[in-house]
Protein backbone atom coordinates (compact mmCIF):
# COMPACT_ATOMS: atom_id res chain seq x y z
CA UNK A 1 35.19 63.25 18.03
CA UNK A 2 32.40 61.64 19.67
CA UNK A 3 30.53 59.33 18.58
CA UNK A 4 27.38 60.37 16.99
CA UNK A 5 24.02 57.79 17.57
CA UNK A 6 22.03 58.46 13.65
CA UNK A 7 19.38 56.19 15.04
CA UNK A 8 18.22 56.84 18.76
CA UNK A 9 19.55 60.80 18.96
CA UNK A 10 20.63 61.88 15.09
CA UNK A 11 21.62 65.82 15.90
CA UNK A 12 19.74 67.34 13.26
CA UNK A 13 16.16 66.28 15.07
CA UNK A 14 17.46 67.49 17.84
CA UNK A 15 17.74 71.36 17.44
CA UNK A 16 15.70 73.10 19.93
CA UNK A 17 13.36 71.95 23.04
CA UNK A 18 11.55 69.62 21.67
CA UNK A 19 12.92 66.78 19.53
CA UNK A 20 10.98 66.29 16.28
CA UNK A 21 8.92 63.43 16.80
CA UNK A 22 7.85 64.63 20.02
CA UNK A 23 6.05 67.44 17.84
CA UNK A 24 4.89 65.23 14.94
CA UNK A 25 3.37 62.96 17.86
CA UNK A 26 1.17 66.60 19.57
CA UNK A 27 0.09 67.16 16.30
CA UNK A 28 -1.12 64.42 15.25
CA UNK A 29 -4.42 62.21 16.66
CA UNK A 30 -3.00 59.04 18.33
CA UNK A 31 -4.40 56.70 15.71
CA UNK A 32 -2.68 59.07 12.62
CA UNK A 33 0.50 58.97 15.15
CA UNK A 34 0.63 55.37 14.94
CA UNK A 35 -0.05 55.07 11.03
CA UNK A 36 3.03 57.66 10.78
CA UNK A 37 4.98 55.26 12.83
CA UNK A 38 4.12 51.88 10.55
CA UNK A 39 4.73 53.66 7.57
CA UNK A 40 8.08 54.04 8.89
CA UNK A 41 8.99 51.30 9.70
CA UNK A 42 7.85 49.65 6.77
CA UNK A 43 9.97 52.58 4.58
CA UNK A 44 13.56 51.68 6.77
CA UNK A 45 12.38 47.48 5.68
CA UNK A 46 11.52 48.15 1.91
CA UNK A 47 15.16 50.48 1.56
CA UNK A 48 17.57 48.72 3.96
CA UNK A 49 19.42 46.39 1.43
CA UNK A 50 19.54 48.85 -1.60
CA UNK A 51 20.22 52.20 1.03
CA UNK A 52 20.45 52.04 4.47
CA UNK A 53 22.28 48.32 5.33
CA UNK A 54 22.18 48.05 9.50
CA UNK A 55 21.20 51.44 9.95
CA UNK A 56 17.82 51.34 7.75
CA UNK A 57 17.03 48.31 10.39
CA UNK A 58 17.86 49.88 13.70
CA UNK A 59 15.76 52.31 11.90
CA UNK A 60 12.71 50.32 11.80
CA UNK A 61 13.70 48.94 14.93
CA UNK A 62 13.26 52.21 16.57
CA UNK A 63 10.25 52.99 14.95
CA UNK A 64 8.64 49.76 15.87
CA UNK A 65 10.35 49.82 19.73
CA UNK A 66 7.56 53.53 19.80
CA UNK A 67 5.05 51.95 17.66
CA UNK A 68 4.86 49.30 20.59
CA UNK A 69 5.50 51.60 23.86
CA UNK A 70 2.04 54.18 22.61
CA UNK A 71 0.27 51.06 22.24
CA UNK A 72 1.06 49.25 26.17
């Protein structure tokens, strides 16, 4: 079986032509859009040692690797 990436490509936001947070960004204003992204990275932080371990971080990572590329 391959190996599935849960973080950068999980399959099940990736069902049709447009991955989810490609929509959630068009409908959203850019500002909203970037409070969405905060809030989750600070959700992966708060959860990651009672949850999520290492994958509740890359988590936040990703989040905050976005957060930073809208805002450059």
């Amino acid at each position: 079986m391959d190996d599935i990436d849960l973080v950068n490509q999980p399959p099940h936001y990736n069902q049709s032509d447009i991955e989810c947070i490609e929509a959630i960004e068009a409908s959203m204003a850019k500002e909203a859009f970037e409070g969405y992204l905060k809030g989750n990275v600070l959700k992966y932080l708060w959860r990651y040692e009672k949850k999520g371990g290492k994958q509740d971080l890359d988590k936040a990572n990703w989040y905050l690797t976005k957060l930073r590329s809208i805002l450059e």
